[in-house]
Protein backbone atom coordinates (compact mmCIF):
# COMPACT_ATOMS: atom_id res chain seq x y z
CA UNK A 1 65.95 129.30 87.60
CA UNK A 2 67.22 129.17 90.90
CA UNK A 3 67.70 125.56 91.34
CA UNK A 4 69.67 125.46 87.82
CA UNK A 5 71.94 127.98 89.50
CA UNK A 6 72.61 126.28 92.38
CA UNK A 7 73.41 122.76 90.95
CA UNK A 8 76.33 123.95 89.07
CA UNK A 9 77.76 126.06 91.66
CA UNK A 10 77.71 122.87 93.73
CA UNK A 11 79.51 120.38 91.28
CA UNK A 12 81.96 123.41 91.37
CA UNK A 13 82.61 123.17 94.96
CA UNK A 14 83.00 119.26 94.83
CA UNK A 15 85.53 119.55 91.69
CA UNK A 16 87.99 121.77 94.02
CA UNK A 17 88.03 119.88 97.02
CA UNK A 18 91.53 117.81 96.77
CA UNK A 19 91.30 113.64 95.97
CA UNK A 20 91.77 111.63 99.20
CA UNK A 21 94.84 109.23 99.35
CA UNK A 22 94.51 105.58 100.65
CA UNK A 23 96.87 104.62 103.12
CA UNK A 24 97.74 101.02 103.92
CA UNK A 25 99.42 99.59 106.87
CA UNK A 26 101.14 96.26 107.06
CA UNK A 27 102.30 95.01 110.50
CA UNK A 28 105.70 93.61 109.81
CA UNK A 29 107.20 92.25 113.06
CA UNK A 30 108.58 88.90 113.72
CA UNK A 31 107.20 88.17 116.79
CA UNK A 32 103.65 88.44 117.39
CA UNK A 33 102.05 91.03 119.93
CA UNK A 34 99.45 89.08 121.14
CA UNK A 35 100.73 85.18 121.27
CA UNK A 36 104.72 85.87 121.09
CA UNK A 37 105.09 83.07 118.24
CA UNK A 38 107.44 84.26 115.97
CA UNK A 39 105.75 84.42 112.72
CA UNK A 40 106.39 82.80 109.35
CA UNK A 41 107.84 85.37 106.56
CA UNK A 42 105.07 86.05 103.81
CA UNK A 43 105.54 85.15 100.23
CA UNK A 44 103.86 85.94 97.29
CA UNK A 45 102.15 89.31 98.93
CA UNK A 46 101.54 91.73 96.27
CA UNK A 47 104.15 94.78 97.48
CA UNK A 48 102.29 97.87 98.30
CA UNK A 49 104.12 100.36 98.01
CA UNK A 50 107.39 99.23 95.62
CA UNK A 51 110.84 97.82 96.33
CA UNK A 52 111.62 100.24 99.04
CA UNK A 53 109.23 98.09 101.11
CA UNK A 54 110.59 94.70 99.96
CA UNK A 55 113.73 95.18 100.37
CA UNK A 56 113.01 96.67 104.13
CA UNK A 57 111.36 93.56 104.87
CA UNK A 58 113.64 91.52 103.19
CA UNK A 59 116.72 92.68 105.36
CA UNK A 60 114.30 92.86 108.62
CA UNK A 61 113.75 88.92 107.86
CA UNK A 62 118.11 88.14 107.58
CA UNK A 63 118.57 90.30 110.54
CA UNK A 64 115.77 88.12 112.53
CA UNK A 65 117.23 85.32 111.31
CA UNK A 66 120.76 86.25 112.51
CA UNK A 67 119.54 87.18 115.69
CA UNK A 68 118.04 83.74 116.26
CA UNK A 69 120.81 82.20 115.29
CA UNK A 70 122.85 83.49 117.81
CA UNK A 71 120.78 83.16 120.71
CA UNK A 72 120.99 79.31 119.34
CA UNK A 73 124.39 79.69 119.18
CA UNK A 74 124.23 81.68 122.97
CA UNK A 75 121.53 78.69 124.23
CA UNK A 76 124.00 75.93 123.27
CA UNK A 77 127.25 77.05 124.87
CA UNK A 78 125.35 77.68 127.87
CA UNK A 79 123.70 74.37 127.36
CA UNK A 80 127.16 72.50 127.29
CA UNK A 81 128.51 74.73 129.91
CA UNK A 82 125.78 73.13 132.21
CA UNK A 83 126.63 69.95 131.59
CA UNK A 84 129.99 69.69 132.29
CA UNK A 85 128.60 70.76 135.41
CA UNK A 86 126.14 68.14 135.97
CA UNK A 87 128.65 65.55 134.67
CA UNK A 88 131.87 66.88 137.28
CA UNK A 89 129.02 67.06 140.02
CA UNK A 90 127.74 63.70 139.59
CA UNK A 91 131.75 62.22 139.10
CA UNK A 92 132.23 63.59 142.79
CA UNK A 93 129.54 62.11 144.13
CA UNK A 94 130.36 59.08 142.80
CA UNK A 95 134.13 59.07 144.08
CA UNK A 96 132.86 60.59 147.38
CA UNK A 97 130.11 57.68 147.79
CA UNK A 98 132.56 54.93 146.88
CA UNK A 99 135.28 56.32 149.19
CA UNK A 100 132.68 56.88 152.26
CA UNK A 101 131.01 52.91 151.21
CA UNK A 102 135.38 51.78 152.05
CA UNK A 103 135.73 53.80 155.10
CA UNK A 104 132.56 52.60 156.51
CA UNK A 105 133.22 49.02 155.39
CA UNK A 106 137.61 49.68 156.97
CA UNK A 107 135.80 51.19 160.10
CA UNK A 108 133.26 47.84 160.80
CA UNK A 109 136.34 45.52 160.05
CA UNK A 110 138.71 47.76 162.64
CA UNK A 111 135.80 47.20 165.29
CA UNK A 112 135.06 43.71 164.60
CA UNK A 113 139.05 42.77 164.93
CA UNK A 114 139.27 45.02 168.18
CA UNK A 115 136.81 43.13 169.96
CA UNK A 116 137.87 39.56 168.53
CA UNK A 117 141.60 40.48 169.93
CA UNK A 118 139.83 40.65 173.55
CA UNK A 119 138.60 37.43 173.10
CA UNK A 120 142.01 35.66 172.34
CA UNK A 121 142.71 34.63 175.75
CA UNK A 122 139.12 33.60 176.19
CA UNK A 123 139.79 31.15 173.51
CA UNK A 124 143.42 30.19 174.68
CA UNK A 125 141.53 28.74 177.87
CA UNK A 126 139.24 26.96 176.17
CA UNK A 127 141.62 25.43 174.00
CA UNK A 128 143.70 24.50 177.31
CA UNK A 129 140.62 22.97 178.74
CA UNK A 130 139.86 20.74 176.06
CA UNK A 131 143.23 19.48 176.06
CA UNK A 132 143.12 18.77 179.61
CA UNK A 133 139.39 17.17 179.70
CA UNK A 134 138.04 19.85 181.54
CA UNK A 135 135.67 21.05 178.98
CA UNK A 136 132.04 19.43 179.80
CA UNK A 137 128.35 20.40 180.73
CA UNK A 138 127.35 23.90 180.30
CA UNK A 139 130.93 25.28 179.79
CA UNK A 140 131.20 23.27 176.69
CA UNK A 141 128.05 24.50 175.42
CA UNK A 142 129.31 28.03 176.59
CA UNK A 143 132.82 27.44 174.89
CA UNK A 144 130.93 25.45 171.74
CA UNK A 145 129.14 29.04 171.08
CA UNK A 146 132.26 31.22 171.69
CA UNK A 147 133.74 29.32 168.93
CA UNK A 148 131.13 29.15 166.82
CA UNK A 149 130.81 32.73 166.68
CA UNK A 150 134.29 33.46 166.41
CA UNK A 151 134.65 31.19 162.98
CA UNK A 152 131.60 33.14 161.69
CA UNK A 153 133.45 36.62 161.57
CA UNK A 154 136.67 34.72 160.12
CA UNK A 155 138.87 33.63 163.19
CA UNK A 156 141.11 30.79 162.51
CA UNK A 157 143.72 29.26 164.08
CA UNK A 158 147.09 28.60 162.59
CA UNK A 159 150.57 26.97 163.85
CA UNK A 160 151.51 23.52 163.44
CA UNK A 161 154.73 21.56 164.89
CA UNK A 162 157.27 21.38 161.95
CA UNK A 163 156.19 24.59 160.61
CA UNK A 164 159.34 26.56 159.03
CA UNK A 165 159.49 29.70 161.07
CA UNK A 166 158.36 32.79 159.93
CA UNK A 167 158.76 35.80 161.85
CA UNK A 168 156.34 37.55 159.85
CA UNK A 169 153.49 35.06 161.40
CA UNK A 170 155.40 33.66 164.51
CA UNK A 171 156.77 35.20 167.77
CA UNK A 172 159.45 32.66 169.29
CA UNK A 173 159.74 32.35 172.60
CA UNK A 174 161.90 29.39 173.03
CA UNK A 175 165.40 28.52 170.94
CA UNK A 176 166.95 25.58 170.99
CA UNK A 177 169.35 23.37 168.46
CA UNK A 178 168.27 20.08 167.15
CA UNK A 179 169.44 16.99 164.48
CA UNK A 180 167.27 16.43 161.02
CA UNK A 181 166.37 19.70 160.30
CA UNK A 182 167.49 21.95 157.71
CA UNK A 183 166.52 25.28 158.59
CA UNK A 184 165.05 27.12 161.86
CA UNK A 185 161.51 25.24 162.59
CA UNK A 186 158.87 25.36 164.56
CA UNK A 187 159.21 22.39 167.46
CA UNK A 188 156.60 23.25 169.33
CA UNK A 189 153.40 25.36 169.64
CA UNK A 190 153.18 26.96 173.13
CA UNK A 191 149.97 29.31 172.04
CA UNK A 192 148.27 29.03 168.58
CA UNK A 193 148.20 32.23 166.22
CA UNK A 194 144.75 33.95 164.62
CA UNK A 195 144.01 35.34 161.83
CA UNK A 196 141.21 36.87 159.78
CA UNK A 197 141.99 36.24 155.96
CA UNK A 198 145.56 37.52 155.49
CA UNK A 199 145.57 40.06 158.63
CA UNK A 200 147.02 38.49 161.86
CA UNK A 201 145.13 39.39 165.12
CA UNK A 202 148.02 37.48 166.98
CA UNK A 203 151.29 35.81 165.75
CA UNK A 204 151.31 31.88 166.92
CA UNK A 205 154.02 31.53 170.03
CA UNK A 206 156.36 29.11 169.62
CA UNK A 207 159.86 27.18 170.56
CA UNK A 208 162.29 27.63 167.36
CA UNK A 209 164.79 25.04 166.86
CA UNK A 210 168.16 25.39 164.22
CA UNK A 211 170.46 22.66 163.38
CA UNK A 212 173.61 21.99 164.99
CA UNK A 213 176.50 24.44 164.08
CA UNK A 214 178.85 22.80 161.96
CA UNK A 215 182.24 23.05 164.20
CA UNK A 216 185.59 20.80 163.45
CA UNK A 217 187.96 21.44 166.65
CA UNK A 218 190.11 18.60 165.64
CA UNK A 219 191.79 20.10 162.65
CA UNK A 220 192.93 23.17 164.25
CA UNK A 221 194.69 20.57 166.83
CA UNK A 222 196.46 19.03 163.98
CA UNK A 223 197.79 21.78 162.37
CA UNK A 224 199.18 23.04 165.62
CA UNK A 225 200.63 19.13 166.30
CA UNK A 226 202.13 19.70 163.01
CA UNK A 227 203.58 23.55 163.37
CA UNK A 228 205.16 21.90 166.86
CA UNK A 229 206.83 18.97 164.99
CA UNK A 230 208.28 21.18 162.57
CA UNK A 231 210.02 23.78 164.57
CA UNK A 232 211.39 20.46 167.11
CA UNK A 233 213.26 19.47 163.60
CA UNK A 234 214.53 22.83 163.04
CA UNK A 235 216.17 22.76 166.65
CA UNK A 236 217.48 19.77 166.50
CA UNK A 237 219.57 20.60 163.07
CA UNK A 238 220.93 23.92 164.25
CA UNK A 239 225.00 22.99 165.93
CA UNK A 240 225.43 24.22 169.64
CA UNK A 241 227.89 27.64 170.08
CA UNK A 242 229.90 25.66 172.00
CA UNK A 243 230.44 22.58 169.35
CA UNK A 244 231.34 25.24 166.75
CA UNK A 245 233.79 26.60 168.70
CA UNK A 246 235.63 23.64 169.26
């Protein structure tokens, strides 16, 4: 008896307690918690709890999207930004190299021709010597050198009798006139010029000679023979006072 009573008064009990609800959770974020991968959207999941769900997803998926997209868009500018950068940066170095490569390359040719230029006299008396016969033994091999070493930095020598003067390249020291010529020449070369390519170091020295200035003294004399003869005639026509008078 007692265990009949006390079965139903516990199936009782159970039947009042309230049915527990199951509740599911779905971790929706885009990027993942533990690798930071952003994470591919699920399809074909069976919705759990209706279209309130789906469609919360749905517009947390377009406003991911969006947001990537503009950090793209963000990443980009930034991206072209920087290389307008890089490409101005390296386009001044490149000018600046270039420009420092031509002053280095002006400054070794100013240096070069400032020491050559002290040398010019050097050469003159060689040059003398040789003409003379006075160049022998070790001074030739000394002046043979000097030479040598001149013509391998571009020294040469320029001026030539019957040159046309220039005054651009020549420096005249002498001026004289002279037959068979047509124009102001060069008749003699008292020091040779140099030159390295198309700058001059020195200008040659020479004697200039022009032709002869065309002058005709005799037909001024004539005229004045004739102006004479004319005004004689004129006197002689003209009657005396006293022979009109009479």
């Amino acid at each position: 008896m007692s265990g009949s009573s006390s079965r139903p008064s516990a199936e009782r009990e159970g039947a009042d307690e309230p049915e527990q609800t199951r509740i599911t959770y779905r971790d929706n974020r885009r990027i993942d918690p533990d690798t930071y991968e952003v994470r591919e959207p699920r399809t074909g999941a069976a919705p759990d709890s209706g279209g309130n769900d789906s469609a919360a997803a749905g517009s947390e998926d377009q406003g991911g999207a969006a947001a990537q997209q503009l950090a793209m868009l963000e990443l980009s500018a930034t991206l072209a930004e920087r290389t307008a950068d890089l490409q101005r940066l390296q386009a001044e170095y490149v000018n600046y190299k270039r420009r420092v490569d031509r002053d280095r390359d002006l400054v070794r040719k100013v240096a070069i021709e400032g020491v050559l230029k002290d040398f010019l006299n050097v050469l003159d008396d060689v040059r003398s010597a040789r003409e003379h016969g006075e160049l022998t033994g070790g001074f030739k091999a000394v002046a043979d050198e000097l030479e040598r070493i001149t013509t391998k930095y571009g020294v040469a020598t320029y001026g030539e009798k019957g040159d046309p003067f220039d005054p651009h390249i020549h420096e005249a020291l002498l001026h004289a006139h002279a037959d068979g010529i047509d124009g102001p020449t060069c008749v003699e070369i008292l020091q040779p010029g140099y030159r390295i390519g198309d700058r001059i170091l020195r200008p040659a020295r020479v004697a200039v000679a022009e032709p002869e200035p065309d002058v005709h003294p005799s037909a001024p004399a004539e005229s004045n023979a004739a102006d004479d003869d004319q005004s004689a005639e004129a006197g002689a026509d003209e009657p005396l006072a006293g022979d009109q008078d009479r």
